[in-house]
Protein backbone atom coordinates (compact mmCIF):
# COMPACT_ATOMS: atom_id res chain seq x y z
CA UNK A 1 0.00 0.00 0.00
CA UNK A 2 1.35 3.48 -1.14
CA UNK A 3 1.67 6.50 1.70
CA UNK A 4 -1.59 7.93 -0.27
CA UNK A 5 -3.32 4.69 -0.70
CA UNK A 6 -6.86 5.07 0.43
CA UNK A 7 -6.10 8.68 1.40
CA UNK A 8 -4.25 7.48 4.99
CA UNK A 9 -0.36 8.09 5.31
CA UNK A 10 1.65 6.00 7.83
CA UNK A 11 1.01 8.54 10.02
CA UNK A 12 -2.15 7.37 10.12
CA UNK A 13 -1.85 3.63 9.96
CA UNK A 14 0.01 4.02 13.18
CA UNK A 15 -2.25 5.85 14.98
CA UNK A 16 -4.24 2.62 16.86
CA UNK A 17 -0.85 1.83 17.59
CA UNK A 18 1.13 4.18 18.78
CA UNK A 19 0.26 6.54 22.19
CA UNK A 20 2.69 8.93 25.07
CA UNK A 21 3.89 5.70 27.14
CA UNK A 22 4.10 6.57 31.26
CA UNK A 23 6.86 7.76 33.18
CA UNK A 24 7.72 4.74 34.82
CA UNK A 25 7.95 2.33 31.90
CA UNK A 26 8.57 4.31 29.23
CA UNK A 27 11.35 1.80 27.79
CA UNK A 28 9.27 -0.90 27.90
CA UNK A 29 6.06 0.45 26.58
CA UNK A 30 7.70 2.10 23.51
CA UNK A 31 9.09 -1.47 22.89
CA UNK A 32 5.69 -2.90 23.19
CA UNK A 33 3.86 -0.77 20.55
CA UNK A 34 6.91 -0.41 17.93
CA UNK A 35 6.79 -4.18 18.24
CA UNK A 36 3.41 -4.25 17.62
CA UNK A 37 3.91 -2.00 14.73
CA UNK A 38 6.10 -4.72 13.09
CA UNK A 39 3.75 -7.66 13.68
CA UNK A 40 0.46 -5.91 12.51
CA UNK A 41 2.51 -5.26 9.38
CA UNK A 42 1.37 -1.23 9.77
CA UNK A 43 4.69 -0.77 8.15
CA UNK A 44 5.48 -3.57 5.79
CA UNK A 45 8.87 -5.60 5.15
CA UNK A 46 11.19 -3.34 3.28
CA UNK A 47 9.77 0.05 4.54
CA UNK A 48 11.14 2.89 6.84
CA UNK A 49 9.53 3.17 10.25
CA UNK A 50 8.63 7.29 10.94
CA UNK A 51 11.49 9.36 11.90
CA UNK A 52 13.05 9.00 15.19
CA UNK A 53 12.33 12.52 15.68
CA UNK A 54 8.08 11.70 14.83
CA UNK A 55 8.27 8.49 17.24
CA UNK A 56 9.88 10.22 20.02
CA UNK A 57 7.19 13.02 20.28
CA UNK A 58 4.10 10.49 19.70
CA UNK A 59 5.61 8.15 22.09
CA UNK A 60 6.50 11.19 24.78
CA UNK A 61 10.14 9.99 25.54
CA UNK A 62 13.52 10.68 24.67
CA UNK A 63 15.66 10.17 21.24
CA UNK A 64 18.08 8.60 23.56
CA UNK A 65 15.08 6.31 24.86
CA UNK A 66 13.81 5.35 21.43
CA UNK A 67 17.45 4.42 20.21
CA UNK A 68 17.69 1.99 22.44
CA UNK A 69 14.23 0.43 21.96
CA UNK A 70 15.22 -0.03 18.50
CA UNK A 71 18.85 -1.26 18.91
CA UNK A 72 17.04 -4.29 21.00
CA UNK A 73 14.73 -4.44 17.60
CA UNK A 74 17.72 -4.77 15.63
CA UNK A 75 19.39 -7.33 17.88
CA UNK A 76 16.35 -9.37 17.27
CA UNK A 77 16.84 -9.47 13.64
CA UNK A 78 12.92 -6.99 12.69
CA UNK A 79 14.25 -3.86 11.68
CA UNK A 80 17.47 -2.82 10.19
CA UNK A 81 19.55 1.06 10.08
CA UNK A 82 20.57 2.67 6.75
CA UNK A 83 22.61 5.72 6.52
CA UNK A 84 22.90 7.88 3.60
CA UNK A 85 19.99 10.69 2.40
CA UNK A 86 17.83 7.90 2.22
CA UNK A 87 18.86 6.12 5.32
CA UNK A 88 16.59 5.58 8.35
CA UNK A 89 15.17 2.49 10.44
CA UNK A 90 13.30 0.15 8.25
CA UNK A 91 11.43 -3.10 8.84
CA UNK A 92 12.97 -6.24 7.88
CA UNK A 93 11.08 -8.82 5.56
CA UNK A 94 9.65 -11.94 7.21
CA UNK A 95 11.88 -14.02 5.06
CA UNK A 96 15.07 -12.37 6.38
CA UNK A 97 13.72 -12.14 9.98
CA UNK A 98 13.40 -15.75 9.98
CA UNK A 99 10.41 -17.17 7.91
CA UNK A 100 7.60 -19.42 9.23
CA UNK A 101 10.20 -21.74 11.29
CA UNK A 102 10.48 -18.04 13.49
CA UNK A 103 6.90 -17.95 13.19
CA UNK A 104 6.13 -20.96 14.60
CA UNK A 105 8.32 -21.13 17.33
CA UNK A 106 7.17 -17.92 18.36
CA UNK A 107 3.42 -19.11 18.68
CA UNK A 108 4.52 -22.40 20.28
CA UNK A 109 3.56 -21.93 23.77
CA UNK A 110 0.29 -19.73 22.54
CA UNK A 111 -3.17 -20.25 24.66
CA UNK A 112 -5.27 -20.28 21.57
CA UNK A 113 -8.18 -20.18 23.13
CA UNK A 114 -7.62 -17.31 25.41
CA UNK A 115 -6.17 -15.49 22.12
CA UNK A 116 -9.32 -16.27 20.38
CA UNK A 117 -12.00 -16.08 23.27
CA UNK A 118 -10.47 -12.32 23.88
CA UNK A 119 -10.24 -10.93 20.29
CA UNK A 120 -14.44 -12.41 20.03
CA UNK A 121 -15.14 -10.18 23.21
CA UNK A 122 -12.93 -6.94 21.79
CA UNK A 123 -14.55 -7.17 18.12
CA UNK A 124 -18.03 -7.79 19.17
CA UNK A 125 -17.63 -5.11 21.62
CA UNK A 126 -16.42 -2.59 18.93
CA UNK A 127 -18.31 -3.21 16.31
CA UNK A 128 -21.76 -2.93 18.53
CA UNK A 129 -20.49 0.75 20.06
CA UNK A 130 -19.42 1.83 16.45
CA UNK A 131 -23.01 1.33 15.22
CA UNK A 132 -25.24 2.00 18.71
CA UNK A 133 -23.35 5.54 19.28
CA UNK A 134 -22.84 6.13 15.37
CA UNK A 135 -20.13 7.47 13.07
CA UNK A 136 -19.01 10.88 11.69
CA UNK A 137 -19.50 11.43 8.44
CA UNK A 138 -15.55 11.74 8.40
CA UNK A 139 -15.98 8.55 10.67
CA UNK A 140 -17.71 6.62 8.09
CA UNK A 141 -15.63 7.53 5.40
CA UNK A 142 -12.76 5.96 6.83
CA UNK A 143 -14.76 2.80 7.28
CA UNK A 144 -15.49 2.25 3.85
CA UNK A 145 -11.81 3.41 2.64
CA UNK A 146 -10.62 0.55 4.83
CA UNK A 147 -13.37 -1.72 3.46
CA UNK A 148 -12.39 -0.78 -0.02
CA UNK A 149 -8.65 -1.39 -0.14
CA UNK A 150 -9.29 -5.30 1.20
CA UNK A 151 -11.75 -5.51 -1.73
CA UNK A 152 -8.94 -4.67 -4.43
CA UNK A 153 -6.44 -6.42 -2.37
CA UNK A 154 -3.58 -9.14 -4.04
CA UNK A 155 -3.45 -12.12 -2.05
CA UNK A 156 -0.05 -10.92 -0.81
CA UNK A 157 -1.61 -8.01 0.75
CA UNK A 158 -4.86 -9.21 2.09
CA UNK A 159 -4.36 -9.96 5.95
CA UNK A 160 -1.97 -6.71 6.25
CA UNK A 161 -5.23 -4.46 4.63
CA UNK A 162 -7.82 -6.97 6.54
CA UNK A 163 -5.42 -5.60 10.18
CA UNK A 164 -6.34 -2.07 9.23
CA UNK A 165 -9.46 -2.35 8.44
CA UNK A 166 -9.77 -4.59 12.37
CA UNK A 167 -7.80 -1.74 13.66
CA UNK A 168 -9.52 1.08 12.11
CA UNK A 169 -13.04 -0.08 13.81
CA UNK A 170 -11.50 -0.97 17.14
CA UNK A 171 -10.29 2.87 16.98
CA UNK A 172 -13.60 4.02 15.81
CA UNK A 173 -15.67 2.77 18.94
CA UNK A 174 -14.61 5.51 21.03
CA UNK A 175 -12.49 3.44 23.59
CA UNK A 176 -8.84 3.90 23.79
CA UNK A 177 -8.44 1.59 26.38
CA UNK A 178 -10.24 -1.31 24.40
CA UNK A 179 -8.35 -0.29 20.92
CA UNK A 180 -4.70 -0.53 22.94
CA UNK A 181 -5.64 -3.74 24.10
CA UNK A 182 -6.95 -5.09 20.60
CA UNK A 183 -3.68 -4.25 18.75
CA UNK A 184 -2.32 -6.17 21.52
CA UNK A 185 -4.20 -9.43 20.78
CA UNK A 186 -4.23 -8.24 17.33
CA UNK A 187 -1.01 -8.83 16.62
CA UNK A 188 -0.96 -12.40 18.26
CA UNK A 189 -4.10 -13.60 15.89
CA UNK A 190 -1.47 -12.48 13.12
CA UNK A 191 1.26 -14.31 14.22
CA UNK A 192 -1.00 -17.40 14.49
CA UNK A 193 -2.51 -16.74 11.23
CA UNK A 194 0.79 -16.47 9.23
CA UNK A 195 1.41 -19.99 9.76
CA UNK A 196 -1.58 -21.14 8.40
CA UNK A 197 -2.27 -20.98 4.49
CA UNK A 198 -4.18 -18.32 2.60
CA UNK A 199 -7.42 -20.52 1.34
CA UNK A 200 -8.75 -17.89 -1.48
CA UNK A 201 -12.67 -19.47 -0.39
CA UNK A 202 -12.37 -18.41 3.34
CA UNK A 203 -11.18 -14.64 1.82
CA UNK A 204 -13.88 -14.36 -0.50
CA UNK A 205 -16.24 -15.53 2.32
CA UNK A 206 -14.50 -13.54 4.63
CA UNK A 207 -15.14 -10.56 2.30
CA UNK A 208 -18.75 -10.86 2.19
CA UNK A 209 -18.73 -10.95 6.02
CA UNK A 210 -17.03 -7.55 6.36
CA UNK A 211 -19.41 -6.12 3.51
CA UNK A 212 -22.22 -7.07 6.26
CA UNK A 213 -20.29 -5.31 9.20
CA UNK A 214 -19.83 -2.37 7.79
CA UNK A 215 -23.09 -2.23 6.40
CA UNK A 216 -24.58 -2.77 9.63
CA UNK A 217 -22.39 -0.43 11.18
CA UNK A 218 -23.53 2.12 8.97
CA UNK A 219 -26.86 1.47 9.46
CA UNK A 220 -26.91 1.74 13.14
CA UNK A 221 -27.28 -1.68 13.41
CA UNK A 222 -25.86 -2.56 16.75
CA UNK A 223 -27.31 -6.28 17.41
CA UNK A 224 -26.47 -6.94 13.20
CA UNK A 225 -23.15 -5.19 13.99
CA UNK A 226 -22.53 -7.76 17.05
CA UNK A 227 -23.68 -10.60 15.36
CA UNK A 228 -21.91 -10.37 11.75
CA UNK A 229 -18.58 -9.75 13.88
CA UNK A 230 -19.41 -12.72 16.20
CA UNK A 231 -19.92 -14.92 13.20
CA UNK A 232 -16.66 -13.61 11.26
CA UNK A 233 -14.45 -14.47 14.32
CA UNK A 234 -16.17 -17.84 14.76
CA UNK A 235 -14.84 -18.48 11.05
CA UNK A 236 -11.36 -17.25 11.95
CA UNK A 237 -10.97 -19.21 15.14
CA UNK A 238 -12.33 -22.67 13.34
CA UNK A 239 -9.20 -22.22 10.47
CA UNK A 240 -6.72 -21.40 13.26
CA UNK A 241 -8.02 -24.45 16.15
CA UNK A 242 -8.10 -26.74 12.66
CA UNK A 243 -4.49 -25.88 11.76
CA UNK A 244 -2.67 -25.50 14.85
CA UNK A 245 -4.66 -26.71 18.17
């Protein structure tokens, strides 16, 4: 996805994302949600992560601070440093991170259930306060650009575009709280995910399902809202207990 692709720059991708941290774990938290950054894909393999200058002020801590949050990135093999004009921090691709072996040995000791059982309670939640309190017309628009770039999606893309358009309703329902925590879980469904195959039937089936949500988010539709999400995470959770449980 280009920086003007469905008129949001990565400014904006990372905005579900990426919040001031506290004062007392500042290290850690900025760790947290730069990692989570990586593993929700909001900046792909191969592309440069915001300037450290941008993800020091939206974190609320120091250069220093950040520099060392992403040396420990580096050391882990995600991101890499470039110098030169065109230098900068950039996400590593999954093959040079370490493939699906990485992948798997990452979800090993995974409580799929919980995973799944908590990602059901944050997307029902969100999608039924998106449509009971309503959306912007701004609000709305967003919703259906994030509907529209899964719809003209490549196969290659389709889970990274299906994230934002997850993400961009969690951040829609009003609840900061509840949208921190489901990039959290968020970005452990993707990990699981990624080692299963992309089956072209469950996307196109998929695809009708978030047609539905959004419609019924739209519409005001809070109990259609709730149920269409409920049903699309039931879907989910039966490829990923088939595949790995």
């Amino acid at each position: 996805m280009s920086q003007t692709e469905s008129g949001a720059g990565p400014r904006d991708r990372l905005t579900p994302v990426l919040r001031p941290v506290r004062a007392g774990n500042g290290f850690e938290e900025a760790l947290e949600q730069i990692l989570q950054i990586v593993r929700l894909e909001l900046v792909p393999g191969g592309e440069r992560l915001p300037a450290e200058r941008e993800l020091a002020e939206r974190l609320g801590i120091s250069r220093v601070t950040l520099r060392e949050v992403l040396k420990v990135l580096q050391d882990q093999g995600l991101v890499e440093s470039r110098r030169g004009r065109y230098g900068g921090t950039f996400v590593r691709t999954r093959a040079d991170a370490g493939g699906e072996d990485e992948l798997r040995r990452r979800v090993a000791g995974t409580d799929i259930e919980d995973v799944l059982r908590f990602r059901e309670v944050l997307e029902v939640g969100a999608a039924g306060l998106c449509a009971a309190h309503g959306l912007t017309p701004e609000q709305g628009a967003r919703l259906r650009e994030a509907l529209a770039g899964t719809q003209d999606a490549p196969l290659a893309e389709y889970r990274r575009r299906d994230t934002l358009l997850h993400l961009t309703l969690a951040e829609l329902c009003g609840s900061p709280s509840l949208t921190a925590q489901y990039a959290a879980v968020r970005a452990t469904v993707n990990d699981l995910l990624d080692c299963i195959p992309l089956l072209v039937r469950n996307l196109e089936h998929s695809q009708r399902q978030h047609e539905a949500l959004v419609d019924a988010v739209l519409d005001g539709d809070a109990d259609g809202a709730r149920e269409m999400m409920r049903e699309h995470c039931s879907g989910t959770a039966a490829l990923l207990r088939g595949f790995l449980a």
